[in-house]
Protein backbone atom coordinates (compact mmCIF):
# COMPACT_ATOMS: atom_id res chain seq x y z
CA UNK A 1 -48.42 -44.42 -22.25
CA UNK A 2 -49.43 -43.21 -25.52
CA UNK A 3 -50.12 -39.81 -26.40
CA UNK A 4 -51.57 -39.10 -30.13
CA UNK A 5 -51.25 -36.47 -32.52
CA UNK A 6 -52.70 -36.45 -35.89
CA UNK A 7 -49.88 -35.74 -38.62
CA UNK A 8 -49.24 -34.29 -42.50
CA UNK A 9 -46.58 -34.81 -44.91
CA UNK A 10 -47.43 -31.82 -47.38
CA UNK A 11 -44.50 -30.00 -46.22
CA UNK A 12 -44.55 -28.28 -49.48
CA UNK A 13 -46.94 -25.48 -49.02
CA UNK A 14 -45.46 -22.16 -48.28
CA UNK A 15 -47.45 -19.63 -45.54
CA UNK A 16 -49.18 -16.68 -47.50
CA UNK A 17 -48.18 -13.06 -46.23
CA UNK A 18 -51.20 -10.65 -45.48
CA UNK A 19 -53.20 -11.76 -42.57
CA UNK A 20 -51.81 -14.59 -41.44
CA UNK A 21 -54.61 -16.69 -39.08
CA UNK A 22 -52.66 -19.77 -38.31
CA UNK A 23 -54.75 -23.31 -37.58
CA UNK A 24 -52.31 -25.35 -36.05
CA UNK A 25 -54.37 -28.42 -34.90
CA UNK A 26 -53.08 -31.04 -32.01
CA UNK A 27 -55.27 -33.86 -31.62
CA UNK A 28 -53.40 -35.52 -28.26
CA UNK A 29 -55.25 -38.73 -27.54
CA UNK A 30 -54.51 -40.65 -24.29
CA UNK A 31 -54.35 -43.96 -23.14
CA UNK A 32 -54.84 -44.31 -19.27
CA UNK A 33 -53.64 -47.96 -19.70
CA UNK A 34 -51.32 -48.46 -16.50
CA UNK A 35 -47.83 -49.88 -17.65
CA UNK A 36 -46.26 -52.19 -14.69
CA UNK A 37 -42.70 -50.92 -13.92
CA UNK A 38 -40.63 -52.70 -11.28
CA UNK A 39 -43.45 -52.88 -8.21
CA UNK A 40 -45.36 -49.70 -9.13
CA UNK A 41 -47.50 -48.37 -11.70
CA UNK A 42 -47.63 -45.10 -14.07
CA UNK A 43 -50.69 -44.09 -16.40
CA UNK A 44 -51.37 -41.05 -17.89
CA UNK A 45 -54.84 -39.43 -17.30
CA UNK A 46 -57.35 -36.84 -18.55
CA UNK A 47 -58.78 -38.42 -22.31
CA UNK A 48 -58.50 -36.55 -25.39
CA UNK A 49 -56.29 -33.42 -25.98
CA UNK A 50 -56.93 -30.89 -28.68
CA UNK A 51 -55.01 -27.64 -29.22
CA UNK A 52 -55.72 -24.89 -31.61
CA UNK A 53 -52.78 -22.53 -32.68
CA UNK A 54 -55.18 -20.01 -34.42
CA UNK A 55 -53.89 -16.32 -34.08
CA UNK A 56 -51.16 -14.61 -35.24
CA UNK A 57 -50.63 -11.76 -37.24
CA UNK A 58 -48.88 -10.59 -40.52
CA UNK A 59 -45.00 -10.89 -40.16
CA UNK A 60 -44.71 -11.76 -36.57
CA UNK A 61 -44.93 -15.69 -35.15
CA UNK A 62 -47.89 -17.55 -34.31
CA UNK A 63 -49.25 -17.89 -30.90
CA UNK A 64 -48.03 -20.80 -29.11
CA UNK A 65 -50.76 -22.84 -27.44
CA UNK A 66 -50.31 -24.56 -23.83
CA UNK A 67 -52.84 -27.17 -22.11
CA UNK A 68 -52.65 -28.82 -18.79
CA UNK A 69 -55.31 -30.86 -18.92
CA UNK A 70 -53.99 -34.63 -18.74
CA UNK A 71 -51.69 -35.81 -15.22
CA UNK A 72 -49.24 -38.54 -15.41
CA UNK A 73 -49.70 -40.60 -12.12
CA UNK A 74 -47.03 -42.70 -11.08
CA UNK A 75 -46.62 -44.91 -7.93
CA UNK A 76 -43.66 -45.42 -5.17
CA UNK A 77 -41.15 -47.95 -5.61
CA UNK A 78 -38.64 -50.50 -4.08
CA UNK A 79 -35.91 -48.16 -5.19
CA UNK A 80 -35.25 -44.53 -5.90
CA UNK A 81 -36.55 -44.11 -9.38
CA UNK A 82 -37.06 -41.99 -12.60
CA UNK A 83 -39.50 -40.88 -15.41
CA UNK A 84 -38.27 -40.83 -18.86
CA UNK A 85 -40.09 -39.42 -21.81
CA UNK A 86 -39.67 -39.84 -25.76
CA UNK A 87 -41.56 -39.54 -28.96
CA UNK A 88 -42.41 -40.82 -32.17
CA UNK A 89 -43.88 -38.57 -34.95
CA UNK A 90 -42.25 -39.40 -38.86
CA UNK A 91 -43.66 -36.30 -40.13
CA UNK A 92 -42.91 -33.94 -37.46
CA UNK A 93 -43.52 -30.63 -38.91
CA UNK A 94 -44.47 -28.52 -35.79
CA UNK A 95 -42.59 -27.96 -32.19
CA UNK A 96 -44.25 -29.78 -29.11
CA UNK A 97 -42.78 -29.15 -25.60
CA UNK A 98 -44.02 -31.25 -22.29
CA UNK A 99 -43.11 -30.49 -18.67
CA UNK A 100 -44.70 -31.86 -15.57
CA UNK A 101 -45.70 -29.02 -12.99
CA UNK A 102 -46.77 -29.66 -9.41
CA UNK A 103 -44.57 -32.72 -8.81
CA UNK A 104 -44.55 -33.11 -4.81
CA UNK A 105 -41.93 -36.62 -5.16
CA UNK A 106 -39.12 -36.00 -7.33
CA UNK A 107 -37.74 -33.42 -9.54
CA UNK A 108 -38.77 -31.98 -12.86
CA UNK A 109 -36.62 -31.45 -15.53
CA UNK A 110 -37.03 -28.38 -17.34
CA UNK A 111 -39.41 -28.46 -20.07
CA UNK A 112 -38.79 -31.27 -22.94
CA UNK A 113 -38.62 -30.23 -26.52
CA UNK A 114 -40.40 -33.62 -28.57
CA UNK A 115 -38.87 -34.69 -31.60
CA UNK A 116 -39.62 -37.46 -33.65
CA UNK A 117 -36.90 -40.20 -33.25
CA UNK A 118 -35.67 -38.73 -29.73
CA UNK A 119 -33.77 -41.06 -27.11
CA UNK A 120 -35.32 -41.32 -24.00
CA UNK A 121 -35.06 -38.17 -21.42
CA UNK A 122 -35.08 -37.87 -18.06
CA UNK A 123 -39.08 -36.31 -17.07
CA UNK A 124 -38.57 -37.12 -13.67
CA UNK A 125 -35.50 -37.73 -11.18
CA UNK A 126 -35.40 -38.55 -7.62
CA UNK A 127 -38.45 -40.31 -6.92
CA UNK A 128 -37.96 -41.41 -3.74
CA UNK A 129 -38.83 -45.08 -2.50
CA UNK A 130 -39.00 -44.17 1.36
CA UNK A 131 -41.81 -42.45 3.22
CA UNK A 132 -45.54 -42.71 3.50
CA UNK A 133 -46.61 -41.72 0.08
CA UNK A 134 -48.29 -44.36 -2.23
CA UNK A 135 -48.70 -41.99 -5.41
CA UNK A 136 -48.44 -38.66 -6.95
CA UNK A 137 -50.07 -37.06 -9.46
CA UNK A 138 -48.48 -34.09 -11.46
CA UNK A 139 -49.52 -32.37 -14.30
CA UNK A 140 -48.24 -32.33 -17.83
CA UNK A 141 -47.86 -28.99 -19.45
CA UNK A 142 -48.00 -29.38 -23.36
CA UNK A 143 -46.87 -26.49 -25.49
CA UNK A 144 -48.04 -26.42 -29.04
CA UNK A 145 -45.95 -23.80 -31.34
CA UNK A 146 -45.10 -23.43 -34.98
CA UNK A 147 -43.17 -20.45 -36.98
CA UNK A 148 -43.98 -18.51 -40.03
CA UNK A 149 -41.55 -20.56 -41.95
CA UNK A 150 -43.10 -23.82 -40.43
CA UNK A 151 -46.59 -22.75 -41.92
CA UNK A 152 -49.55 -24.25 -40.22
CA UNK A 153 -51.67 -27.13 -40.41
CA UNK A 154 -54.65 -25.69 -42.61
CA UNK A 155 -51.53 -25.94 -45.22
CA UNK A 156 -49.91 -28.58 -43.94
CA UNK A 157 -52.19 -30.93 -41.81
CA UNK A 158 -51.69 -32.19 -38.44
CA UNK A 159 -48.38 -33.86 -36.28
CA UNK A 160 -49.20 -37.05 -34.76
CA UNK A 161 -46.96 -37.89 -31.93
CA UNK A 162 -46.99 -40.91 -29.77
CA UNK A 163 -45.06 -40.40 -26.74
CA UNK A 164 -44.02 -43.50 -24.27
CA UNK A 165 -43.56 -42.48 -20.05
CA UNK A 166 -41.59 -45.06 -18.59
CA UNK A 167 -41.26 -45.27 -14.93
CA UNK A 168 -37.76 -47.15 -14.06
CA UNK A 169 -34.84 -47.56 -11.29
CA UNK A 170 -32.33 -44.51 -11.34
């Protein structure tokens, strides 16, 4: 599954002191394009994901941003099974944190810090392949955040981040 974020490489800018009114823009785009894994399926739904980091004050951090508007739904299968999660973003300038909430099959890891060039990390454990269930359905928690020495993307533009879900045996 591919998650978008639109990214800068003007890293050079410094933040200017006074009022500080921080623009931190994350364009997520989704592709709810299933990906076969084993016998099941996983997609990630909800469209288009855009979040705003635009308050903050002189000498103190920005206001991190959070949006739960996408779900990752994944399917049983033959054999107890996993989520991973990793990202791509070259110009990774800003921090970006996912963790799923509401998972009824499996356990959540704590939440994931994304960083460009990341190995894959477990999302999900325990899925279980026994029982009635043909699907869940939890929701993915993004967290958009930047520092004062990070600067914003007014300054510096905007991260784009593709992120892959992959559902496999554990």
């Amino acid at each position: 599954m591919n998650i978008v974020k639109s990214a800068s490489t003007g890293r050079e800018s410094q933040p200017r002191l006074g009022a500080l009114l921080v623009i931190l823009l994350f364009v997520i785009g989704l592709h709810a394009t299933a990906a076969r894994a084993q016998t099941g399926y996983i997609n990630v739904r909800g469209g288009n994901i855009t979040m705003n980091i635009t308050t903050g004050a002189a000498g103190s951090q920005p206001i991190a941003v959070t949006n739960t508007v996408t779900t990752l739904r994944f399917w049983r299968q033959a054999k107890i099974a996993k989520i991973t999660v990793t990202t791509s973003c070259p110009t990774q300038a800003f921090n970006l944190q996912v963790v799923a909430t509401g998972v009824v099959r499996g356990v959540a890891a704590p939440a994931v810090s994304l960083t460009n060039g990341m190995l894959a990390v477990d999302f999900i454990t325990n899925i279980p392949s026994t029982g009635t269930w043909t699907y869940d359905t939890p929701t993915l928690q993004y967290t958009a955040s930047a520092t004062f020495a990070q600067g914003n993307s007014a300054e510096l533009g905007n991260d784009l981040h593709t992120l892959t879900y992959t559902l496999v045996v554990q």
